[in-house]
Protein backbone atom coordinates (compact mmCIF):
# COMPACT_ATOMS: atom_id res chain seq x y z
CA UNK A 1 62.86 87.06 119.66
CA UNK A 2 60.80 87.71 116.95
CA UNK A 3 60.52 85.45 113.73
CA UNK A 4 61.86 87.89 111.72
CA UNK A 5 64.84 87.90 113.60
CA UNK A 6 64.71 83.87 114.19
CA UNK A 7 64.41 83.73 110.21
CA UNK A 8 67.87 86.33 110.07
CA UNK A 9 69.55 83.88 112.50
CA UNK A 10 69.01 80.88 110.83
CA UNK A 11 70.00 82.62 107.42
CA UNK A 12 72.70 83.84 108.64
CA UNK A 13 73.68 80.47 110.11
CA UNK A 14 73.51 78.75 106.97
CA UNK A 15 75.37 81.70 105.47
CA UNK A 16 78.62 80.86 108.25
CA UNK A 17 77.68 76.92 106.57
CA UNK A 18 78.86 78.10 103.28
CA UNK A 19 81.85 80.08 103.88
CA UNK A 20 83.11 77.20 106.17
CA UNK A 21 82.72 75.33 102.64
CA UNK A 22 83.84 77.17 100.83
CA UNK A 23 87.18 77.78 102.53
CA UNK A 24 87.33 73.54 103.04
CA UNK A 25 86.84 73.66 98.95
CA UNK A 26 84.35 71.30 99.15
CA UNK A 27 82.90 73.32 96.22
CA UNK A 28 85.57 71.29 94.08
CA UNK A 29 85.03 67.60 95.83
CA UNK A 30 81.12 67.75 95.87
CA UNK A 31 79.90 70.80 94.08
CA UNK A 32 76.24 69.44 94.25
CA UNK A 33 76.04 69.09 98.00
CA UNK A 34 77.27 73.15 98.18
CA UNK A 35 75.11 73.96 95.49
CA UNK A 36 72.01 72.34 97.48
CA UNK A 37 73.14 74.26 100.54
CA UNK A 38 73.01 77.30 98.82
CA UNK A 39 69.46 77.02 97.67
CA UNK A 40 68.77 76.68 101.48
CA UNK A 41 69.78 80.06 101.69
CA UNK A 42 68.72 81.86 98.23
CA UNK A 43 65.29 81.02 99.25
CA UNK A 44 65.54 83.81 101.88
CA UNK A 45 67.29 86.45 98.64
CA UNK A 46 64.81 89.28 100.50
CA UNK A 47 66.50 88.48 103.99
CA UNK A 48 69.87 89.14 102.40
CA UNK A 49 71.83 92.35 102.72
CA UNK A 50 73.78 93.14 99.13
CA UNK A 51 77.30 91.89 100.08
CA UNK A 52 75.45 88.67 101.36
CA UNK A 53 74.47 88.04 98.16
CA UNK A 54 77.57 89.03 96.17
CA UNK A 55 79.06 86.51 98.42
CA UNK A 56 76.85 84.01 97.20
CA UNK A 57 77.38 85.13 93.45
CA UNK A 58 80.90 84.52 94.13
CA UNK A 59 80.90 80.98 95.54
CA UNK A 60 78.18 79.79 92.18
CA UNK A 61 80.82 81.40 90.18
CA UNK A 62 83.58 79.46 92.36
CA UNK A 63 81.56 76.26 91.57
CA UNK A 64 80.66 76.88 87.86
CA UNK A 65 84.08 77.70 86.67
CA UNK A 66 86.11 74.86 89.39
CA UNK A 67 88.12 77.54 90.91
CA UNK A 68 89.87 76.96 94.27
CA UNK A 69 88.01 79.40 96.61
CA UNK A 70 90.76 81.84 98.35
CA UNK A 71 89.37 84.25 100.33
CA UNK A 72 91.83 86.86 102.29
């Protein structure tokens, strides 16, 4: 495996992290410890495909405004 795609893996990892957050609304219990996870991953932006980080616009906007995070 190459690093590039041992980078993607991890990213994406961390990505899974965050929506498993997300959905748990931990966002609204302890907003600091998501939005430290999330730097974990916007470090990587250039990995990122553009829904990836839409996704990730959505959950800082989740966490800024203390909405419940319902995804369907």
């Amino acid at each position: 495996m190459t690093k590039s795609m041992e980078l993607k893996k991890k990213v994406y990892g961390r990505l899974d992290e965050l929506e498993a957050m997300m959905k748990a609304q931990e966002h609204l219990h302890n907003p600091t410890k998501v939005v430290n996870h999330i730097a974990t991953i916007t470090k990587f932006w250039s990995v990122l495909e553009e829904q990836d980080r839409e996704y990730i616009d959505g959950c800082r906007f989740a966490i800024e405004s203390n909405l419940q995070w319902d995804q369907k």
